[in-house]
C-alpha atoms as a PDB file:
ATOM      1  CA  UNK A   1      15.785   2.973   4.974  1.00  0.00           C
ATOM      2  CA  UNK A   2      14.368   5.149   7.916  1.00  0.00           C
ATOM      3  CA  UNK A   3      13.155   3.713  11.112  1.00  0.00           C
ATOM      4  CA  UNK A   4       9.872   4.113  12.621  1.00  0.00           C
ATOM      5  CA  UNK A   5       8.824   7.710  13.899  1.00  0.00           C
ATOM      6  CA  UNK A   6       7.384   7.639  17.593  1.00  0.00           C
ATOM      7  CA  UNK A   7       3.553   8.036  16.717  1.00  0.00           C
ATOM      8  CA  UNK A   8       2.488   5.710  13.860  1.00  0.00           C
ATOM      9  CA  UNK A   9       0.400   7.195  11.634  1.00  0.00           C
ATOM     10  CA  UNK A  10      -1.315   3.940  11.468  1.00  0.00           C
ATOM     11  CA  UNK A  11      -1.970   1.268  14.270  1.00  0.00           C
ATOM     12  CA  UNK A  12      -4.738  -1.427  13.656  1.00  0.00           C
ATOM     13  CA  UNK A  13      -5.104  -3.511  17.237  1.00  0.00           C
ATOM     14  CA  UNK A  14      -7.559  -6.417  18.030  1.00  0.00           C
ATOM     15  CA  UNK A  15      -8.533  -6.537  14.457  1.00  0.00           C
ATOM     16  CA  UNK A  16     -11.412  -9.552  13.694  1.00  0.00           C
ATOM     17  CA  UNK A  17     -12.959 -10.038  10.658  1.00  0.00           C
ATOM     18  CA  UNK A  18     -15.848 -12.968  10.260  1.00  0.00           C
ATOM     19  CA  UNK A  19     -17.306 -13.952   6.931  1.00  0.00           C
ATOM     20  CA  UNK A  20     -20.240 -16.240   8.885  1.00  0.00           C
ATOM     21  CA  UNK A  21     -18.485 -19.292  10.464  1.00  0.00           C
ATOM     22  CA  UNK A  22     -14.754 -18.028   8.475  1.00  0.00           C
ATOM     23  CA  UNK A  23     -12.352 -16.069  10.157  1.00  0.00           C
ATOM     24  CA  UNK A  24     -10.320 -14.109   8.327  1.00  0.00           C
ATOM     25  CA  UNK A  25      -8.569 -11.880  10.229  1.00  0.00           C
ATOM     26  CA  UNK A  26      -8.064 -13.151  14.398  1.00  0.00           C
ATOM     27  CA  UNK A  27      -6.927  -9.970  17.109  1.00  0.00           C
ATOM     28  CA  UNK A  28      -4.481  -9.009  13.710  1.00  0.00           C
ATOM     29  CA  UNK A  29      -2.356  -6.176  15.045  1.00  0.00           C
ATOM     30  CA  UNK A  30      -0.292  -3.999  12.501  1.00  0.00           C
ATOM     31  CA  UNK A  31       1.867  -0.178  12.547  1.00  0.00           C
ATOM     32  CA  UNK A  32       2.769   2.009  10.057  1.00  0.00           C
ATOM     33  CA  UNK A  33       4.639   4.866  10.996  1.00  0.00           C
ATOM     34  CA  UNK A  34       5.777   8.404   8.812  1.00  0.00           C
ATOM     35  CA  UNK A  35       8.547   7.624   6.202  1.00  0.00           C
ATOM     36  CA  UNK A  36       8.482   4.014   6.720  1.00  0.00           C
ATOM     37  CA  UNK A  37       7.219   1.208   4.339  1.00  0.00           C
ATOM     38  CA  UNK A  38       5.428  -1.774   6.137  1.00  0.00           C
ATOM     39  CA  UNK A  39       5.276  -5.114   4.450  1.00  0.00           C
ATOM     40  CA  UNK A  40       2.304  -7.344   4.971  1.00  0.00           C
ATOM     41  CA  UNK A  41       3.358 -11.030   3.689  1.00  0.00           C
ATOM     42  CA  UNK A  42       1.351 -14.584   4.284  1.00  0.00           C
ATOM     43  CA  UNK A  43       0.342 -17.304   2.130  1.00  0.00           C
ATOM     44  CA  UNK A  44      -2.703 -17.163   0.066  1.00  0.00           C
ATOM     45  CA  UNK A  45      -5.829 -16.129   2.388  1.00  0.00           C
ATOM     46  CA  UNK A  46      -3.148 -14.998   5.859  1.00  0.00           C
ATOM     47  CA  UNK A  47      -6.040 -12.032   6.092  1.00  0.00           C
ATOM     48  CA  UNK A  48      -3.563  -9.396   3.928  1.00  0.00           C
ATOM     49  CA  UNK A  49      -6.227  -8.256   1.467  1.00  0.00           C
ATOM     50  CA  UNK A  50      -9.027  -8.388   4.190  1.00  0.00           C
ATOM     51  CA  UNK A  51      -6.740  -6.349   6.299  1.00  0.00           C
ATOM     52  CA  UNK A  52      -6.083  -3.794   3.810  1.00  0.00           C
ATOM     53  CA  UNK A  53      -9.841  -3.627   2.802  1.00  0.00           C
ATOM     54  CA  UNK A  54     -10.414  -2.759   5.958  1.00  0.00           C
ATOM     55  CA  UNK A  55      -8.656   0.269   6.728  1.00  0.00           C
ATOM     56  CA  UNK A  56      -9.427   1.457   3.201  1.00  0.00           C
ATOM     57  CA  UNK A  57     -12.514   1.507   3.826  1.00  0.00           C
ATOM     58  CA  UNK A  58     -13.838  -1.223   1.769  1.00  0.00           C
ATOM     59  CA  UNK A  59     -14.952  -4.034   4.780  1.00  0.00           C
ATOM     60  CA  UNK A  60     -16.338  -3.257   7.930  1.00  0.00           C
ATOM     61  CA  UNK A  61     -14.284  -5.181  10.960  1.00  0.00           C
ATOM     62  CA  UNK A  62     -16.038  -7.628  13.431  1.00  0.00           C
ATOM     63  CA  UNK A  63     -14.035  -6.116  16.233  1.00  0.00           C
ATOM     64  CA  UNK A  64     -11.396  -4.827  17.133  1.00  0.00           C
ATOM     65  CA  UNK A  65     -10.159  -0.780  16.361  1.00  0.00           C
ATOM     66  CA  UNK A  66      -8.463   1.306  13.807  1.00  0.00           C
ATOM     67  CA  UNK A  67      -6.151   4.601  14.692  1.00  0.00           C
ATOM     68  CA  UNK A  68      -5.381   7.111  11.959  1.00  0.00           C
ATOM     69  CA  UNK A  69      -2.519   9.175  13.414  1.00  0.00           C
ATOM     70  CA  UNK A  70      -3.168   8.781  17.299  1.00  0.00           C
ATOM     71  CA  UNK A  71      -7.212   9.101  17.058  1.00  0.00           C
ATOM     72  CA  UNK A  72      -9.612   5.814  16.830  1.00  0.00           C
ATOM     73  CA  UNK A  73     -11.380   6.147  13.637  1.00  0.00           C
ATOM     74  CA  UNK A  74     -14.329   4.234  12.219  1.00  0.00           C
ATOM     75  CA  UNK A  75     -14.002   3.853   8.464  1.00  0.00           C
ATOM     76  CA  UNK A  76     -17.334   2.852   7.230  1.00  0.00           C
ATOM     77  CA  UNK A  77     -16.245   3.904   2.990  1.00  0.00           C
ATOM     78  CA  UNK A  78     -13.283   3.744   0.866  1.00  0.00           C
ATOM     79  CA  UNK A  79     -14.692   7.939   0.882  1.00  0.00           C
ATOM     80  CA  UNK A  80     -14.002   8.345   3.610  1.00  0.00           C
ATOM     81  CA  UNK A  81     -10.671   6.706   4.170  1.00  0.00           C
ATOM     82  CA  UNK A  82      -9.877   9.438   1.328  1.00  0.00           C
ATOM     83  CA  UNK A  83     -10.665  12.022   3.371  1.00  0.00           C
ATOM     84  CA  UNK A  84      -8.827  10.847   5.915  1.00  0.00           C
ATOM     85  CA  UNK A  85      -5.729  10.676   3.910  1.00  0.00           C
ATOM     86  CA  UNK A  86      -5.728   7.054   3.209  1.00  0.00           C
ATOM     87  CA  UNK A  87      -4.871   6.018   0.033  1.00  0.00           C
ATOM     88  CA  UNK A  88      -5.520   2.516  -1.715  1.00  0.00           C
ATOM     89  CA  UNK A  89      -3.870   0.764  -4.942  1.00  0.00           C
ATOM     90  CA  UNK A  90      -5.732  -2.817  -5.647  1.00  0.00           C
ATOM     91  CA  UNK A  91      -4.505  -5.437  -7.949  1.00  0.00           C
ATOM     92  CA  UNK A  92      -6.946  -3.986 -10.142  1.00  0.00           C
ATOM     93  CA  UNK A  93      -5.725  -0.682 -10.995  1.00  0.00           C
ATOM     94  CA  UNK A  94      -9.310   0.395 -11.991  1.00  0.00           C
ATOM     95  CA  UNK A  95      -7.828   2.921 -15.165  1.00  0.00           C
ATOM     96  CA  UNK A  96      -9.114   3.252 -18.135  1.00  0.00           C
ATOM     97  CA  UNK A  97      -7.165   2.000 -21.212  1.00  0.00           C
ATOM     98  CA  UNK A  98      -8.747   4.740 -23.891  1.00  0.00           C
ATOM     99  CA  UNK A  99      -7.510   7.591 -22.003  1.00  0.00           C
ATOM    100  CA  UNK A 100      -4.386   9.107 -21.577  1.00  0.00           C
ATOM    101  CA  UNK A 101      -1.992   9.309 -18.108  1.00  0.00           C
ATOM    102  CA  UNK A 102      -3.027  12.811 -17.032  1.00  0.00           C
ATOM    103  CA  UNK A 103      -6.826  11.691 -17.929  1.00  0.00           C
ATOM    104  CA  UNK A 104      -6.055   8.832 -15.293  1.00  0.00           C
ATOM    105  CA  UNK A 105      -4.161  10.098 -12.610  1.00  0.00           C
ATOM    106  CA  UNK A 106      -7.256  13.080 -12.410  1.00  0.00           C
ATOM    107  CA  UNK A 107     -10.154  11.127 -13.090  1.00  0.00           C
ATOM    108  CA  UNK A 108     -13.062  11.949 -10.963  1.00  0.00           C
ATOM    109  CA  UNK A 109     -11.034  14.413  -9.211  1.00  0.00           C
ATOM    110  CA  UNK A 110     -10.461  16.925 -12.161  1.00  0.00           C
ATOM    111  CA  UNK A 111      -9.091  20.192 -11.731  1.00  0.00           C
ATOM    112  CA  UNK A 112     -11.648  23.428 -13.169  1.00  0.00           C
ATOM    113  CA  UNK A 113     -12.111  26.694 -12.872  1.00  0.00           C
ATOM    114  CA  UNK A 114     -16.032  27.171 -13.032  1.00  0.00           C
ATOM    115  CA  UNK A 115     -16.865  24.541 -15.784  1.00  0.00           C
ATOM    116  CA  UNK A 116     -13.828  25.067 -17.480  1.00  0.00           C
ATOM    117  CA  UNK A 117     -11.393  21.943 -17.153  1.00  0.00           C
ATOM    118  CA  UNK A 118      -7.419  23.275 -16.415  1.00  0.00           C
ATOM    119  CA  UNK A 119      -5.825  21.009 -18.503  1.00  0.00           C
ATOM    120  CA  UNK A 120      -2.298  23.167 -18.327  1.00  0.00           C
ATOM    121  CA  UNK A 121      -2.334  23.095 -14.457  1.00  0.00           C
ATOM    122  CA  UNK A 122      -3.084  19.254 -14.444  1.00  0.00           C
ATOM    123  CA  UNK A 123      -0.402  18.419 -17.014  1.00  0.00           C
ATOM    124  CA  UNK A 124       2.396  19.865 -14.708  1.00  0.00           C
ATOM    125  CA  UNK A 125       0.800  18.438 -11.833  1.00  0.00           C
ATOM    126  CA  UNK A 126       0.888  15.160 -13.384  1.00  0.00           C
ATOM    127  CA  UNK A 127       4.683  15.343 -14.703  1.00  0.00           C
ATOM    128  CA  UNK A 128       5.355  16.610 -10.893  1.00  0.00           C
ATOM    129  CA  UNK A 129       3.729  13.506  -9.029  1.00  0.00           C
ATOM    130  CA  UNK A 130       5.363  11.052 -11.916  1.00  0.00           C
ATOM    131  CA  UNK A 131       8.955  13.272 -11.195  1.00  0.00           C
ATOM    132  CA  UNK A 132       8.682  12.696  -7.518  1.00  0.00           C
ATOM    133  CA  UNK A 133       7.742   8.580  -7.791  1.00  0.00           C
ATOM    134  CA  UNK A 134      11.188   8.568 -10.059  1.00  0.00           C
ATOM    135  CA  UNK A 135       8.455   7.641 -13.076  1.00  0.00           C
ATOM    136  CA  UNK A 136      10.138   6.690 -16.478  1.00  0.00           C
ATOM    137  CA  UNK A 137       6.985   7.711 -18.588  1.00  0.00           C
ATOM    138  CA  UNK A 138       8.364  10.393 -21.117  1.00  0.00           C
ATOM    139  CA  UNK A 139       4.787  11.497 -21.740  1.00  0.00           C
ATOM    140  CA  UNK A 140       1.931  12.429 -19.596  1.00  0.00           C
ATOM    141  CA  UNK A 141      -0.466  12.378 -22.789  1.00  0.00           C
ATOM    142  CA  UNK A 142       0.421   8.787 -23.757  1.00  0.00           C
ATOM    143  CA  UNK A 143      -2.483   6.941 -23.927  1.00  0.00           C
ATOM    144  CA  UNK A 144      -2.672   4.051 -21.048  1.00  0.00           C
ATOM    145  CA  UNK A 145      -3.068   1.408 -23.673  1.00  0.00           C
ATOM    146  CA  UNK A 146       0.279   2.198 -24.896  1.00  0.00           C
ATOM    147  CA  UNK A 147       2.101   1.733 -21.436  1.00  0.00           C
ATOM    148  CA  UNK A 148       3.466  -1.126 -19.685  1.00  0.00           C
ATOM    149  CA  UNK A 149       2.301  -3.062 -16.983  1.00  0.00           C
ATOM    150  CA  UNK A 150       5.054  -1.589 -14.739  1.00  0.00           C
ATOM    151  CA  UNK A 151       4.375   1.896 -16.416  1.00  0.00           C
ATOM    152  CA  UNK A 152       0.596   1.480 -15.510  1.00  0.00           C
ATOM    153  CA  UNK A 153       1.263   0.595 -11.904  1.00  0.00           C
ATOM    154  CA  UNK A 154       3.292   4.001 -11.796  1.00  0.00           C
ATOM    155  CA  UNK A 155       0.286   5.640 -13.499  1.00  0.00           C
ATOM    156  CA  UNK A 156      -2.114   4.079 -10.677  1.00  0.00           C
ATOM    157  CA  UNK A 157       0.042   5.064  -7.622  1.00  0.00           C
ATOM    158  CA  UNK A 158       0.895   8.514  -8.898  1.00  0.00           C
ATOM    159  CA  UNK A 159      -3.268   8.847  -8.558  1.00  0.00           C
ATOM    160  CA  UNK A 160      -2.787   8.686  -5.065  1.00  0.00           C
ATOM    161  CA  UNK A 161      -0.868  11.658  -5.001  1.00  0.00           C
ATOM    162  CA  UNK A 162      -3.755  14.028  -5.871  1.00  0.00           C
ATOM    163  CA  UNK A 163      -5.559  13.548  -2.701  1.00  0.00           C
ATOM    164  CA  UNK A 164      -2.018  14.013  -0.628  1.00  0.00           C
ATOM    165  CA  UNK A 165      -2.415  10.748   1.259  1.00  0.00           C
ATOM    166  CA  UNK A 166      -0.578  10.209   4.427  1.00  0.00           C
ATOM    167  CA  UNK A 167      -0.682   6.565   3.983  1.00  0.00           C
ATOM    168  CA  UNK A 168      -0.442   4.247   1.078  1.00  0.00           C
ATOM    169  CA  UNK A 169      -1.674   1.174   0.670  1.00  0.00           C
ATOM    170  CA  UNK A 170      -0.403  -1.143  -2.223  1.00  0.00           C
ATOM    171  CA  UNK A 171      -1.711  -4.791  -2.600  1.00  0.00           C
ATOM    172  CA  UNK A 172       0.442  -6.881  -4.635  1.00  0.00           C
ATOM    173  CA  UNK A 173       1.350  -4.087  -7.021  1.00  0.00           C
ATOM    174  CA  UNK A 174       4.756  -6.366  -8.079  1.00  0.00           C
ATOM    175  CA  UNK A 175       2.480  -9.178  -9.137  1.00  0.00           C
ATOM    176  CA  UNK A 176       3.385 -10.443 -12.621  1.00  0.00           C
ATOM    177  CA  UNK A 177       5.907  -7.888 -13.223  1.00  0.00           C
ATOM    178  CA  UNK A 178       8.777  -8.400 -15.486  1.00  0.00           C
ATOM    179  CA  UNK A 179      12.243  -8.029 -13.398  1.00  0.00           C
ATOM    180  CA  UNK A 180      12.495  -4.405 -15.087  1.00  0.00           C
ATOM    181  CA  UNK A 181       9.090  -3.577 -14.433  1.00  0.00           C
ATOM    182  CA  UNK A 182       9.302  -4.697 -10.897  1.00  0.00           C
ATOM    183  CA  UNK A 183      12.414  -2.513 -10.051  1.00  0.00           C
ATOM    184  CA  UNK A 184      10.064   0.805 -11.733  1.00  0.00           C
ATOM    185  CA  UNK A 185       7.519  -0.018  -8.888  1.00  0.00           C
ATOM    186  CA  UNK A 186       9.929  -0.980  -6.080  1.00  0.00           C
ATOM    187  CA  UNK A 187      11.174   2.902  -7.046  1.00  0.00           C
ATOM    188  CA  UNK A 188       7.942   4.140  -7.033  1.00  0.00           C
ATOM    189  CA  UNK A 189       7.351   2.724  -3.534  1.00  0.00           C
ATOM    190  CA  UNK A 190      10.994   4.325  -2.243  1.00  0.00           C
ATOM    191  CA  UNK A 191       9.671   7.573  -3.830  1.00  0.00           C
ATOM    192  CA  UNK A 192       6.521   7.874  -1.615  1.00  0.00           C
ATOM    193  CA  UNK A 193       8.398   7.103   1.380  1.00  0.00           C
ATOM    194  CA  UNK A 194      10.609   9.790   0.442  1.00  0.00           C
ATOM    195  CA  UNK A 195       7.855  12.169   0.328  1.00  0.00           C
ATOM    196  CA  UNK A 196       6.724  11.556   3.986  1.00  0.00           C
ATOM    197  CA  UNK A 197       4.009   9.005   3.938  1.00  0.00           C
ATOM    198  CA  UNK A 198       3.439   5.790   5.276  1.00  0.00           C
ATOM    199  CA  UNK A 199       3.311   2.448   3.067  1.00  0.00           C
ATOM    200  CA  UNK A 200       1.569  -0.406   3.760  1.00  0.00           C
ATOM    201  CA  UNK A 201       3.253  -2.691   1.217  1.00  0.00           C
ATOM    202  CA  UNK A 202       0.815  -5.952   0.880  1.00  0.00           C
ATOM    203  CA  UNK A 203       3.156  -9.067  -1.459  1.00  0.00           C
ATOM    204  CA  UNK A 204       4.004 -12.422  -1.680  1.00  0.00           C
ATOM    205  CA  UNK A 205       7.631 -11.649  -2.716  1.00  0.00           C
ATOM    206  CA  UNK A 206       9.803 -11.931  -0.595  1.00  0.00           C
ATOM    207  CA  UNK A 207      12.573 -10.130  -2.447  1.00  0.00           C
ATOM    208  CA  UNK A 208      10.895  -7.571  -3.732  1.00  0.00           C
ATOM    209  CA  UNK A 209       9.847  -6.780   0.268  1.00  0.00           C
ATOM    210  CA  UNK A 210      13.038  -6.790   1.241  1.00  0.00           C
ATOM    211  CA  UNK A 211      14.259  -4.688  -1.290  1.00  0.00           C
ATOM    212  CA  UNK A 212      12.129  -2.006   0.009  1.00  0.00           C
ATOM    213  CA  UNK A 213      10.422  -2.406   3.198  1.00  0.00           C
ATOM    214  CA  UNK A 214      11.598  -1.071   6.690  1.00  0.00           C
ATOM    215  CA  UNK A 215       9.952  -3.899   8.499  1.00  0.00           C
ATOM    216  CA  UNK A 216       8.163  -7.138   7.803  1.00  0.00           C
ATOM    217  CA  UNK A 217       4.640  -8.140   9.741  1.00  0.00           C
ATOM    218  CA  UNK A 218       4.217 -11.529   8.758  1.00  0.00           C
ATOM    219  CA  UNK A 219      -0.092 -12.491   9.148  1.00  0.00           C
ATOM    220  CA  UNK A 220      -0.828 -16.701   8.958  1.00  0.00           C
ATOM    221  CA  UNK A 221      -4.521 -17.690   9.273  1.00  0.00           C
ATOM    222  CA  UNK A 222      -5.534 -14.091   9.674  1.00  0.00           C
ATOM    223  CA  UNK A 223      -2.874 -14.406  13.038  1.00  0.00           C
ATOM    224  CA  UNK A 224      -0.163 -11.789  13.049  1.00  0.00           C
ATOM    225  CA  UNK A 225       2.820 -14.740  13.219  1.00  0.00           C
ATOM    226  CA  UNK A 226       6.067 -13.179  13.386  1.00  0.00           C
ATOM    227  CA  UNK A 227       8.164  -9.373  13.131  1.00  0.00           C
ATOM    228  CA  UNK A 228      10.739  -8.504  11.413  1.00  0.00           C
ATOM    229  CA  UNK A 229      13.277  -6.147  10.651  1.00  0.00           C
ATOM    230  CA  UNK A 230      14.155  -6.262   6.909  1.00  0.00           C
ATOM    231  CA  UNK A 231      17.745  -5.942   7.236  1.00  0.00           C
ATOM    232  CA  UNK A 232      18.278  -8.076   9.392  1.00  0.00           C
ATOM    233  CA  UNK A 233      15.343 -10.683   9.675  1.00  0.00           C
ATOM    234  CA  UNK A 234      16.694 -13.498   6.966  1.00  0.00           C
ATOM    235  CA  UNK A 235      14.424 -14.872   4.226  1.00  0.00           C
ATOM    236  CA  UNK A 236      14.441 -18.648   5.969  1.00  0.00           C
ATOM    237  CA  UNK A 237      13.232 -17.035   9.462  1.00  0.00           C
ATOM    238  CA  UNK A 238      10.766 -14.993   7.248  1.00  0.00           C
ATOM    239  CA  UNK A 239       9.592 -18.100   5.104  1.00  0.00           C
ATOM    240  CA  UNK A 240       9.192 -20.017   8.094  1.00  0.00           C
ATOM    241  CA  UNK A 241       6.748 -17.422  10.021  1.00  0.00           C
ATOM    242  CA  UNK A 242       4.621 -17.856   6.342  1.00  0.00           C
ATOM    243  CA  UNK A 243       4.780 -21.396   6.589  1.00  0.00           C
ATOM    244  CA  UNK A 244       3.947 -21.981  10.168  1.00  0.00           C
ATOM    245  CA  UNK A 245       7.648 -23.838  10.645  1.00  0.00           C
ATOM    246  CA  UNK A 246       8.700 -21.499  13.169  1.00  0.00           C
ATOM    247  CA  UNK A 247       5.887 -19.190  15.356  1.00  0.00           C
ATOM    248  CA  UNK A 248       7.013 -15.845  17.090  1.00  0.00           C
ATOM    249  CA  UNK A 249       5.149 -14.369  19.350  1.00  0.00           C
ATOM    250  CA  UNK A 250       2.806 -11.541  17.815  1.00  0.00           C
ATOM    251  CA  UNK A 251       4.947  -8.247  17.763  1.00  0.00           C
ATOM    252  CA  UNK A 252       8.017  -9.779  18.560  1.00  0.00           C
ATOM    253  CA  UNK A 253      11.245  -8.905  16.398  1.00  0.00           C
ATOM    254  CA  UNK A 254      12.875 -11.409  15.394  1.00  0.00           C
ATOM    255  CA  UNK A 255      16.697 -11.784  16.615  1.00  0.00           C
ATOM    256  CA  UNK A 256      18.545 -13.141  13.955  1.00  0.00           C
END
């Protein structure tokens, strides 16, 4: 696992999000830097989806202020997070079961020449972004329906690739994954590190974060509530920032 470059290509500071009297997300602060993957772990509604929404483009926040590699950015549509480089994979993968992987990965964003599709060029461009996320799907004209749930998470985050994101951001893509399946996307996750890019890496599982992530941000009642390296930081100092048993001060690593 690499270590944090200098200047983050993502830094999130202040962050408030209301829904009318609820608040989500409370002066949340949160780094990502180049070849590093960041998990974001909490209990059910910490403020990690509203977070992630956020930055993607997909909520507006109350206050507080977003920078996309050094420069404070307003990201009012998941559009324009795209152009930005930002790159989002929900818990729904939003594919479509009747057509095939390349179909998928190049939906909406289809390759021509005039109004002629390039179905060659996006074949090998498919193979190429499956190749680099250490994929295991032998064929790139497989229909989705045929794939697994751990092949179809591969399928979604190898979409990503086409718009050569600088950041990732995965929300629980490990959830209700067979052990197998799980390892396939915790590869998939090493493999986009590997190619440069930041990973915001949003989960409830604790091993599957720390089989993977550089560092782990821990968020409770939309509070940022503990830092830790994932080497070192154990699972009982983790499970107690979660649980509220222990509280560290916001940015703190923890010294275990």
């Amino acid at each position: 696992m690499t270590g944090q470059a200098a200047q983050p290509i993502l830094r999130v500071s202040g962050l408030t999000k209301r829904f009318g009297a609820v608040e989500a997300l409370v002066d949340a602060y949160l780094e990502v830097g180049r070849h590093e993957v960041v998990a974001l772990v909490g209990d059910n509604a910490a403020g990690k989806s509203t977070l992630a929404r956020i930055v993607s483009g997909a909520f507006a926040p109350t206050s507080g202020t977003v920078e996309f590699d050094g420069v404070a950015v307003e990201i009012p549509s998941p559009r324009e997070a795209f152009k930005l480089g930002i790159a989002t994979v929900f818990q729904e993968l939003a594919l479509c079961e009747n057509l095939d992987v390349v179909s998928n990965i190049f939906l909406g964003r289809e390759l021509r020449a005039g109004s002629i599709l390039q179905e060659a060029d996006m074949e090998r461009r498919a193979r190429d972004y499956l190749d680099a996320l250490g994929s295991r799907i032998p064929n790139v004209r497989a229909p989705l329906a045929t794939l697994s749930a751990g092949q179809r998470q591969g399928v979604a985050i190898a979409r990503t690739l086409v718009g050569e994101p600088r950041l990732v951001i995965l929300d629980e893509p490990t959830a209700a994954l067979s052990v197998a399946q799980t390892a396939e996307v915790l590869t998939h996750i090493e493999g986009l590190r590997d190619l440069g890019m930041g990973v915001l890496f949003i989960s409830h599982n604790l091993t599957d974060v720390r089989a993977v992530a550089d560092r782990i941000e821990v968020l409770r009642h939309g509070r940022n509530n503990g830092s830790f390296d994932a080497l070192t930081g154990t699972p009982e100092a983790v499970v107690a920032a979660v649980t509220g048993a222990a509280r560290h001060p916001r940015r703190a690593v923890a010294a275990l």
